[in-house]
Protein backbone atom coordinates (compact mmCIF):
# COMPACT_ATOMS: atom_id res chain seq x y z
CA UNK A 1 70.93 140.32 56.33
CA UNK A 2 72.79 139.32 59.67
CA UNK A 3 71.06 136.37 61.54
CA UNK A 4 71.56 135.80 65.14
CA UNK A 5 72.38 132.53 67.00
CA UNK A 6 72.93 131.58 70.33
CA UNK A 7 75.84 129.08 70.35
CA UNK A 8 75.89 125.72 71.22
CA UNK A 9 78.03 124.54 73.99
CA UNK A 10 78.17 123.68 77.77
CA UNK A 11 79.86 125.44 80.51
CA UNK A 12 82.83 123.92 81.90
CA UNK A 13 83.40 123.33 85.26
CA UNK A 14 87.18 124.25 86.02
CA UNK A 15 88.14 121.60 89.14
CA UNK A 16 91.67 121.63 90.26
CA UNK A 17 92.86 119.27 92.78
CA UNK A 18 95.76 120.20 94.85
CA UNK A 19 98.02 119.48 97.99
CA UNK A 20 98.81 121.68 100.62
CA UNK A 21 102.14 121.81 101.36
CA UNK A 22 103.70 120.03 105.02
CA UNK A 23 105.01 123.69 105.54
CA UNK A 24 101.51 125.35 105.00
CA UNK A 25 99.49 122.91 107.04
CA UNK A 26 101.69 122.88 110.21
CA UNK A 27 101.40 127.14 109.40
CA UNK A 28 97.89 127.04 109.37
CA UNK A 29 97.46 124.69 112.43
CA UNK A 30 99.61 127.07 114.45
CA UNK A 31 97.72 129.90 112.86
CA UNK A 32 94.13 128.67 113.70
CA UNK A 33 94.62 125.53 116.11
CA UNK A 34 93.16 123.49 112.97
CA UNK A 35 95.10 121.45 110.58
CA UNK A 36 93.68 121.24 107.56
CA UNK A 37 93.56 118.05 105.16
CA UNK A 38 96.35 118.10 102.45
CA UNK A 39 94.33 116.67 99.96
CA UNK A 40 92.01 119.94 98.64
CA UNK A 41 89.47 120.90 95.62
CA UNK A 42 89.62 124.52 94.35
CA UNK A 43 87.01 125.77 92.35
CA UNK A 44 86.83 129.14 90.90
CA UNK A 45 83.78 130.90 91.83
CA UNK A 46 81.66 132.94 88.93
CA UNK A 47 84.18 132.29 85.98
CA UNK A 48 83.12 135.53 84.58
CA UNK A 49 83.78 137.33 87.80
CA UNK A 50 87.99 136.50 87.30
CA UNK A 51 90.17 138.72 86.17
CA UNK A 52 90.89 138.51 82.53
CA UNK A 53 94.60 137.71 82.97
CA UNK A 54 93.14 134.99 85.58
CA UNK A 55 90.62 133.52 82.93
CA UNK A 56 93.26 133.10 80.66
CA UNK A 57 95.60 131.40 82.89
CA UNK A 58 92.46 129.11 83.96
CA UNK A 59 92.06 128.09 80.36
CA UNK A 60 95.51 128.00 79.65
CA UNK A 61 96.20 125.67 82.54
CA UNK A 62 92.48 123.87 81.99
CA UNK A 63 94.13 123.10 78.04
CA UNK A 64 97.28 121.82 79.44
CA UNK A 65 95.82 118.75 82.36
CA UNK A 66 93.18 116.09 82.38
CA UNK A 67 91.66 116.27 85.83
CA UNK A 68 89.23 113.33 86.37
CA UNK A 69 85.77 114.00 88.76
CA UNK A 70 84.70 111.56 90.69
CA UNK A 71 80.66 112.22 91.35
CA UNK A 72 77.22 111.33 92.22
CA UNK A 73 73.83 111.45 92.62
CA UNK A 74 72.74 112.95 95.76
CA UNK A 75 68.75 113.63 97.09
CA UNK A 76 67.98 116.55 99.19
CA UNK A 77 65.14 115.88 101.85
CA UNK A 78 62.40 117.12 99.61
CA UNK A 79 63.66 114.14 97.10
CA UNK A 80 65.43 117.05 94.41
CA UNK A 81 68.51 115.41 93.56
CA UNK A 82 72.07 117.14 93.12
CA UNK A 83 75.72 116.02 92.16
CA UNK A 84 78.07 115.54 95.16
CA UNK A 85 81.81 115.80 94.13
CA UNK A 86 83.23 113.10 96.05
CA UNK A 87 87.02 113.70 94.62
CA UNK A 88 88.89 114.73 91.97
CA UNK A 89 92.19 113.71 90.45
CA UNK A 90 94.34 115.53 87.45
CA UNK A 91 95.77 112.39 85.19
CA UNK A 92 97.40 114.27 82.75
CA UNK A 93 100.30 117.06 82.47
CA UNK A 94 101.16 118.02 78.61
CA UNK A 95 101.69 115.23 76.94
CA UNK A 96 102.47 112.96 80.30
CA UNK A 97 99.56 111.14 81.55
CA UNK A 98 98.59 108.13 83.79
CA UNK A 99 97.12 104.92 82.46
CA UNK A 100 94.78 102.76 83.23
CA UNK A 101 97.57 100.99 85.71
CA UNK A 102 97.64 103.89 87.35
CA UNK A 103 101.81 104.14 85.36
CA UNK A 104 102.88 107.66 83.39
CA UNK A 105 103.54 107.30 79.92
CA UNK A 106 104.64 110.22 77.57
CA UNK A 107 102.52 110.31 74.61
CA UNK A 108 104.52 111.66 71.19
CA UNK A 109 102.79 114.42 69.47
CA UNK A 110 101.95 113.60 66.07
CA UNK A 111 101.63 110.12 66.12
CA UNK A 112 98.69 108.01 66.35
CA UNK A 113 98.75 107.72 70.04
CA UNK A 114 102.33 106.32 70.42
CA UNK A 115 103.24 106.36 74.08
CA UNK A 116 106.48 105.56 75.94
CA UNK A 117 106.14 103.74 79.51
CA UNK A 118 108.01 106.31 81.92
CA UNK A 119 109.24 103.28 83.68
CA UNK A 120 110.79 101.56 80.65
CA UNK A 121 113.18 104.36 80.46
CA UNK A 122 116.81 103.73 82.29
CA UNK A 123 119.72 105.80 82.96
CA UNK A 124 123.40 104.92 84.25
CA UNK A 125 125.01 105.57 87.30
CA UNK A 126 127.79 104.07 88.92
CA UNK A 127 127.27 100.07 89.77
CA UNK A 128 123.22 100.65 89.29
CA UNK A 129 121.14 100.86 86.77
CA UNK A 130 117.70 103.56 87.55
CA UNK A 131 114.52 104.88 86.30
CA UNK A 132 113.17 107.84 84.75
CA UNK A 133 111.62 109.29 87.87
CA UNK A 134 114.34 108.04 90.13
CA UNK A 135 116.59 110.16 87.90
CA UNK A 136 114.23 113.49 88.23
CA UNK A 137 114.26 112.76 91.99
CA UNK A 138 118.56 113.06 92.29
CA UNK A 139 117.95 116.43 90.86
CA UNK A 140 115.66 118.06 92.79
CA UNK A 141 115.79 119.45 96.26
CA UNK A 142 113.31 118.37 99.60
CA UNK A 143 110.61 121.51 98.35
CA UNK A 144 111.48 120.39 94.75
CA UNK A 145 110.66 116.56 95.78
CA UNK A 146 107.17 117.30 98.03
CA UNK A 147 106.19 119.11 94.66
CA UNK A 148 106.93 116.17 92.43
CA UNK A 149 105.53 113.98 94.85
CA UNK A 150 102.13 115.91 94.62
CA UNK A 151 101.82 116.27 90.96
CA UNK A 152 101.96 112.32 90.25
CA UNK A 153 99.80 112.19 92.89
CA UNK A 154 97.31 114.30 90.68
CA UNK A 155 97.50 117.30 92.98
CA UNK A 156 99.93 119.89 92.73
CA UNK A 157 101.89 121.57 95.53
CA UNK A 158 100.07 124.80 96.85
CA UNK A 159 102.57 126.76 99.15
CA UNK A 160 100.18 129.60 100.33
CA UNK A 161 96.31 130.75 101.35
CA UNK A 162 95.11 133.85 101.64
CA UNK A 163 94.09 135.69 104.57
CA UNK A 164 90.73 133.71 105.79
CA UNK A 165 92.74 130.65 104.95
CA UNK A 166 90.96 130.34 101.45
CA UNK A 167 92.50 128.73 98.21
CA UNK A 168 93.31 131.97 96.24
CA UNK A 169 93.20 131.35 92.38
CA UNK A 170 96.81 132.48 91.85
CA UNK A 171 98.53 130.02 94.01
CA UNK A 172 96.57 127.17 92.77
CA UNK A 173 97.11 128.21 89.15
CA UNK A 174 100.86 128.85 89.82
CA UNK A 175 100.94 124.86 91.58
CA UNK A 176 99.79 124.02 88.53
CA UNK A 177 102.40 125.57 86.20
CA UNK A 178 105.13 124.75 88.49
CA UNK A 179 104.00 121.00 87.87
CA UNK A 180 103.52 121.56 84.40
CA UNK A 181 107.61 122.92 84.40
CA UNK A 182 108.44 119.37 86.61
CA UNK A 183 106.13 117.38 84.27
CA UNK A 184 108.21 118.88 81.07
CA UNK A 185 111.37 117.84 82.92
CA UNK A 186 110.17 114.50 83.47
CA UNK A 187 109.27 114.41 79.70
CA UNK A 188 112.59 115.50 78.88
CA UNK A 189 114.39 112.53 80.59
CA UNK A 190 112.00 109.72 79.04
CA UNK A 191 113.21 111.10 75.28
CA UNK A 192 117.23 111.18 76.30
CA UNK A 193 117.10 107.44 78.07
CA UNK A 194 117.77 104.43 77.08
CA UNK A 195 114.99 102.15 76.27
CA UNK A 196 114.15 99.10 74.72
CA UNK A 197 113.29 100.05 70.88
CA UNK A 198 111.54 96.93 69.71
CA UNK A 199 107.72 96.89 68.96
CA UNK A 200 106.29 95.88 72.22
CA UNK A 201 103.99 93.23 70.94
CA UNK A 202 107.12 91.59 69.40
CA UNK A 203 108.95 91.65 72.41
CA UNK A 204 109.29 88.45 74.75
CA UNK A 205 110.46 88.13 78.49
CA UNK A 206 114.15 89.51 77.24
CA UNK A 207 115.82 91.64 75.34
CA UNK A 208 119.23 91.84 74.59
CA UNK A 209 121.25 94.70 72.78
CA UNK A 210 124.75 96.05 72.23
CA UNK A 211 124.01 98.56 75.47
CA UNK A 212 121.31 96.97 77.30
CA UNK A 213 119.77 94.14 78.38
CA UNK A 214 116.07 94.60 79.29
CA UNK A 215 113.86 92.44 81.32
CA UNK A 216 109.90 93.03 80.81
CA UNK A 217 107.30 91.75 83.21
CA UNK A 218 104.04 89.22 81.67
CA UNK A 219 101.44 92.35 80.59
CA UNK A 220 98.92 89.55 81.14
CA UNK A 221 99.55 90.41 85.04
CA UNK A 222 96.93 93.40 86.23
CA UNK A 223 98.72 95.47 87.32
CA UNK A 224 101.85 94.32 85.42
CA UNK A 225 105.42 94.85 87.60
CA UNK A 226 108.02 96.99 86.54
CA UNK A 227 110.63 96.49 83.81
CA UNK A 228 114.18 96.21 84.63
CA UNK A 229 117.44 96.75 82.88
CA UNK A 230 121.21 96.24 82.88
CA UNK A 231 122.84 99.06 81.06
CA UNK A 232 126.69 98.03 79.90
CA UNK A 233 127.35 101.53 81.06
CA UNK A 234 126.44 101.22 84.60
CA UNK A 235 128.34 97.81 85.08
CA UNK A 236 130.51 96.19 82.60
CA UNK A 237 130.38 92.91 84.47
CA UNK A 238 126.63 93.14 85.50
CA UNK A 239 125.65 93.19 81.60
CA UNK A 240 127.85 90.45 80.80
CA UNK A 241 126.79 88.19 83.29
CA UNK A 242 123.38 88.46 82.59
CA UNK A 243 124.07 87.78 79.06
CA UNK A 244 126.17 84.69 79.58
CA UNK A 245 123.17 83.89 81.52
CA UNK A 246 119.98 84.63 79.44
CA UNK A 247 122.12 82.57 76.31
CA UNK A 248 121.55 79.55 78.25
CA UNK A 249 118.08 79.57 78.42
CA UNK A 250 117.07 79.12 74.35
CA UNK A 251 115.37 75.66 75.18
CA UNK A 252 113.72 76.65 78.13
CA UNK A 253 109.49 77.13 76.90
CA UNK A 254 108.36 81.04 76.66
CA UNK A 255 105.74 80.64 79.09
CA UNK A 256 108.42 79.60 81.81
CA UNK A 257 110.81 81.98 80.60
CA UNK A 258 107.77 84.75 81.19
CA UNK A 259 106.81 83.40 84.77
CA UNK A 260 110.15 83.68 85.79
CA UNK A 261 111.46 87.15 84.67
CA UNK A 262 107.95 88.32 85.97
CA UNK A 263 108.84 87.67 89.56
CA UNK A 264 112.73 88.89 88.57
CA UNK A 265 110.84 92.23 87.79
CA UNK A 266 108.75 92.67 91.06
CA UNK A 267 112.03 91.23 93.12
CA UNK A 268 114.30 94.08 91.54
CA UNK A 269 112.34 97.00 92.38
CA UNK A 270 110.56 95.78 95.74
CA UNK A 271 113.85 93.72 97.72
CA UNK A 272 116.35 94.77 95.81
CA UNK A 273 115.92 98.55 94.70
CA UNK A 274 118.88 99.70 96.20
CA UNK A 275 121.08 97.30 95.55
CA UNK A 276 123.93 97.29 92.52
CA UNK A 277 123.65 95.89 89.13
CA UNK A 278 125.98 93.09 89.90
CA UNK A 279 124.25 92.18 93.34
CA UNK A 280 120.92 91.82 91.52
CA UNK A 281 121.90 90.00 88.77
CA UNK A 282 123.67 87.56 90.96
CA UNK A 283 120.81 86.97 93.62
CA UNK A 284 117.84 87.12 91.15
CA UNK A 285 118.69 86.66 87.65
CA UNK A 286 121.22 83.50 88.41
CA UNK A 287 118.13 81.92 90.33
CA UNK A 288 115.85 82.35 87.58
CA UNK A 289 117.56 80.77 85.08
CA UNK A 290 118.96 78.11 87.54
CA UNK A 291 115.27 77.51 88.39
CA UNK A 292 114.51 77.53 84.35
CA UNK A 293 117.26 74.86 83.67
CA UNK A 294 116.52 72.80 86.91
CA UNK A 295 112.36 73.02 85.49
CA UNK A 296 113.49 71.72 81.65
CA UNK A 297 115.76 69.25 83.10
CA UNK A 298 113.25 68.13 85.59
CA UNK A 299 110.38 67.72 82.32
CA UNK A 300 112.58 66.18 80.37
CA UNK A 301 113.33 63.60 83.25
CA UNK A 302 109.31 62.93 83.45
CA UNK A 303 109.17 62.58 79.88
CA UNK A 304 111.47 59.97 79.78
CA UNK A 305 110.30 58.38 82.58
CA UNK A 306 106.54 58.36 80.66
CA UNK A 307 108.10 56.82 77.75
CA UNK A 308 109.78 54.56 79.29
CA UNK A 309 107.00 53.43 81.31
CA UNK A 310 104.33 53.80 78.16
CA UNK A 311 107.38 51.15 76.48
CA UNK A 312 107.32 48.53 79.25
CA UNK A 313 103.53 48.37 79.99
CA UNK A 314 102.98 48.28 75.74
CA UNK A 315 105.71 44.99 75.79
CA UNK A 316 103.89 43.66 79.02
CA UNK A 317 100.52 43.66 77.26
CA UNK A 318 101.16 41.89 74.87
CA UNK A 319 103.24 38.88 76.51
CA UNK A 320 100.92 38.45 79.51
CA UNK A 321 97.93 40.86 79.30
CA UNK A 322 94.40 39.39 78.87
CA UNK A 323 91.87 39.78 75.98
CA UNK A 324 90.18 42.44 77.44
CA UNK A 325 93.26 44.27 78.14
CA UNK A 326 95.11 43.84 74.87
CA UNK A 327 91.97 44.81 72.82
CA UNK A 328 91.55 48.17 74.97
CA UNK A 329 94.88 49.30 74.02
CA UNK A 330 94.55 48.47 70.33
CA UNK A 331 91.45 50.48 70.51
CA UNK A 332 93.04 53.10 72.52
CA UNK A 333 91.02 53.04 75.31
CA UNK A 334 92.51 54.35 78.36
CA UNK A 335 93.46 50.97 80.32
CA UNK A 336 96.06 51.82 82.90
CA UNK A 337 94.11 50.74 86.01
CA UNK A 338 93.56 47.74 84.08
CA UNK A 339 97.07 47.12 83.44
CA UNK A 340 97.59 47.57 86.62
CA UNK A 341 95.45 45.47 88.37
CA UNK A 342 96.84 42.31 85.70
CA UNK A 343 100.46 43.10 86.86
CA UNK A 344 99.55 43.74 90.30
CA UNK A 345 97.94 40.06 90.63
CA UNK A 346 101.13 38.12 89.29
CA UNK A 347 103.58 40.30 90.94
CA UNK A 348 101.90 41.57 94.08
CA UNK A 349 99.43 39.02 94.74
CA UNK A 350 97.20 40.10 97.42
CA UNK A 351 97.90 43.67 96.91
CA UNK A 352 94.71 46.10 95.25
CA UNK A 353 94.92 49.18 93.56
CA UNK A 354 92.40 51.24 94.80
CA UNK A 355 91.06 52.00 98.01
CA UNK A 356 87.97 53.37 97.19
CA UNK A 357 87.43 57.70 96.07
CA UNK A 358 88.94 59.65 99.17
CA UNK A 359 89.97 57.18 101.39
CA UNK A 360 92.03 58.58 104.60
CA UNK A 361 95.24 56.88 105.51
CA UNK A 362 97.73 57.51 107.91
CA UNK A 363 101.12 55.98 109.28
CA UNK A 364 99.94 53.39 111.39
CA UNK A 365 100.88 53.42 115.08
CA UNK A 366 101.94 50.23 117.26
CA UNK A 367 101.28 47.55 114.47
CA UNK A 368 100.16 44.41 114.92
CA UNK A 369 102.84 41.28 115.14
CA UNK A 370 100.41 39.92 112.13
CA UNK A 371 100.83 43.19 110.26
CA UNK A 372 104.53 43.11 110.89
CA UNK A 373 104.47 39.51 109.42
CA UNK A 374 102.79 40.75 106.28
CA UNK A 375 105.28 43.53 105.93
CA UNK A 376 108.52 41.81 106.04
CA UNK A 377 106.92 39.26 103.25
CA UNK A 378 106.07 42.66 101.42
CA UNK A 379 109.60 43.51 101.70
CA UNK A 380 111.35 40.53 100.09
CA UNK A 381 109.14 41.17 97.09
CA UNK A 382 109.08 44.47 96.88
CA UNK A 383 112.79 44.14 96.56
CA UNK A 384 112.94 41.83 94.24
CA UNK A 385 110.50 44.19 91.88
CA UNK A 386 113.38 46.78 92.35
CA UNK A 387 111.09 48.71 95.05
CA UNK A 388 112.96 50.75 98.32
CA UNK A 389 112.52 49.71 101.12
CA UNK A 390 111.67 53.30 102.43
CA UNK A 391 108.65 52.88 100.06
CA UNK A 392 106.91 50.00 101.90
CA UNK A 393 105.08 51.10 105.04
CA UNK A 394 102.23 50.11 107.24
CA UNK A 395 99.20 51.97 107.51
CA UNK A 396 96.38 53.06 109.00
CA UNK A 397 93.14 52.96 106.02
CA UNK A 398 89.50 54.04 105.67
CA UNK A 399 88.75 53.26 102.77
CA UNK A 400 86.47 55.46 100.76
CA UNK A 401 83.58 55.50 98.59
CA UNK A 402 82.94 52.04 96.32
CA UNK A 403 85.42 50.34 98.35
CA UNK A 404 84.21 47.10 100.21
CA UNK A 405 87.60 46.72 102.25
CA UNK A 406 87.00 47.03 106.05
CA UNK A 407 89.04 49.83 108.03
CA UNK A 408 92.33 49.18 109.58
CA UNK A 409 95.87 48.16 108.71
CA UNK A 410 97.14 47.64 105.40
CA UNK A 411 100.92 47.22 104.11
CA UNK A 412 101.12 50.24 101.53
CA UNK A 413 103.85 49.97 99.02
CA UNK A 414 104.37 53.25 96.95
CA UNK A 415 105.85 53.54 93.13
CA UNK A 416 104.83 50.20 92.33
CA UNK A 417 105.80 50.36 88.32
CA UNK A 418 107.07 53.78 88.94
CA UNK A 419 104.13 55.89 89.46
CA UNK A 420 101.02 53.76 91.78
CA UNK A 421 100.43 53.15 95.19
CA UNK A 422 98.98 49.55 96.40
CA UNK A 423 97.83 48.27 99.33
CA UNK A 424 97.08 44.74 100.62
CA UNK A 425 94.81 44.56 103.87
CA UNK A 426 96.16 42.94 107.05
CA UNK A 427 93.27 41.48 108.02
CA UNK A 428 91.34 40.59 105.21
CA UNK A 429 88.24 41.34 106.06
CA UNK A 430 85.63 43.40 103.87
CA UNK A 431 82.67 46.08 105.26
CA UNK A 432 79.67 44.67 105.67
CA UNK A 433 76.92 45.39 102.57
CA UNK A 434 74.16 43.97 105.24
CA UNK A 435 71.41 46.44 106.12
CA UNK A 436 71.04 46.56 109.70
CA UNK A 437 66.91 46.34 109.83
């Protein structure tokens, strides 16, 4: 006995994107006295209506690209809603497709969804170093380029209409194999460059091999720049160079290391495209690891200066510090101000640490004789504490919040123990706590 099912399924709605071509449009305009949008949607009418050889080339084509739809919800007058096709964009050729960055990667058939970045693929040619797709591009002629062009744009490169100026179905089935044939190309190159071969979660800011060196961008960057390389084959010098260079950076933290070749990466390929192996390596990977050395040398520099500092006010405590002060710091309490304020009274007498939270001061204009007084007695001990003289000035102050100094001058001396600024108020006087009622 033979039963008889209907099949499950949907029907498929076969939307190709294309381009019309510069040629076409300016052919149509002088045609028609309308030039028509290069950006265009074909879709096949009744599916069933096509010829067979044109249904298979439909589905052949449809099995082949990954065109995206963008849509919505629409309401006609009488509130029945319908879906408006506001765009459409193919993403995918073969086994080429575009990411979520909007890059091309070529997936490996077989695998478990292996990809290779199209732009972490290099090739050599004399004095610079280039990518995949700049590679395709020396290749191909001005039609062959406004093709390529339109397929990573997700639209291939129709050449023709027919007569009522209408998308026919066999020039926007043959755009899409002749992107399919540039998309295999493409494909081609990425599996004969050179590349870097490590895992790429194992891989840091660098990579150095026998041929290569590669410099990757920080992923953590949306969208993340493009990687750069130094093949030895393109420039002997270049590649050496650049290693001499990266070898000094070993102490240098990763994070730093990261940051840096990041803005190397966007620098390469945005200012410096054009430009030789040996130029680039010079102007932007010299002052990235003379910016990386000149950063660890300058933390080091403040670490030593914190110890130091951490040293003298721990030996200062305890000869001259008060109760209070010497049992906060066994407790390990934060007590700097504290410290501070002790020191500031035997040293600095006169002088406060704090003006107050947010108080304005400015370089104070035609002082007063008395302020000048204070100043040059400011001076003599200021340098007898070791102090520059460039670092004593008089000001201008409002004092801010939980302050009770009045506004007006003050001598300000700055790096007082290294790292605080202190103040002593010309006049004397403090605000007012009086309510005026």
């Amino acid at each position: 006995m033979t039963y008889l099912a209907e099949l499950e399924g949907q029907p498929v709605s076969f939307v190709f994107p294309v381009t019309l071509s510069r040629a076409l449009r300016r052919d149509v305009l002088m045609r028609t006295g309308v030039e028509p949008t290069a950006a265009q949607i074909y879709v096949p009418g009744q599916f069933t209506d096509l010829s067979p050889d044109l249904r298979t080339r439909v589905v052949d084509t449809w099995d082949k690209i990954n065109v995206h739809v963008d849509e919505e919800e629409r309401y006609l007058p009488d509130g029945e809603s319908y879906v408006h096709m506001n765009g459409a964009r193919n993403d995918g050729y073969l086994w080429l497709h575009r990411d979520a960055h909007g890059r091309w990667v070529r997936y490996t058939p077989g695998s478990e969804g292996d990809a290779i970045d199209v732009d972490e693929v290099f090739f050599a040619t004399p004095g610079r170093t280039i990518g995949a797709l700049e590679h395709l591009r020396s290749t191909l002629d001005d039609n062959e380029m406004e093709a390529l062009e339109a397929m990573l744009a997700g639209a291939p490169l129709v050449g023709d209409v027919g007569e009522n100026n209408a998308l026919m179905p066999d020039a926007v089935l043959g755009a899409y194999e002749g992107a399919l044939e540039l998309a295999q190309r493409l494909i081609d190159l990425v599996d004969g460059g050179t590349r870097d071969m490590s895992a790429a979660w194992l891989r840091g800011a660098f990579e150095i091999a026998d041929e290569a060196i590669f410099l990757h961008p920080d992923p953590g960057q949306d969208p993340p720049n493009r990687p750069a390389a130094i093949l030895k084959q393109t420039s002997r010098q270049a590649y050496d160079q650049a290693r001499e260079l990266l070898d000094q950076i070993s102490s240098v933290p990763a994070a730093t290391v990261r940051e840096k070749i990041d803005r190397v990466c966007f620098h390469w390929w945005s200012l410096y495209a054009d430009a030789p192996d040996e130029r680039k390596v010079e102007a932007l990977l010299k002052m990235a690891v003379t910016n990386m050395l000149n950063d660890v040398r300058l933390e080091q520099a403040k670490r030593q200066a914190a110890e130091r500092y951490e040293h003298c006010r721990a030996s200062w405590i305890a000869k001259h510090g008060s109760q209070r002060l010497k049992r906060a710091a066994a407790r390990g309490y934060r007590h700097d101000g504290i410290y501070r304020d002790e020191r500031l009274s035997v040293e600095l007498p006169g002088f406060v640490g704090s003006l107050g939270r947010k108080p304005t001061i400015r370089e104070l204009v035609n002082p007063s004789e008395q302020a000048l007084d204070l100043e040059a007695q400011a001076l003599a001990r200021a340098e007898a504490l070791g102090i520059p003289e460039e670092q004593v000035r008089l000001v201008f102050a409002q004092p801010g919040q939980a302050s009770d100094w009045s506004d007006g001058e003050f001598v300000q001396i700055e790096g007082y123990l290294g790292r605080h600024a202190v103040w002593q108020s010309v006049s004397g006087e403090r605000a007012s706590d009086d309510i005026p009622f």
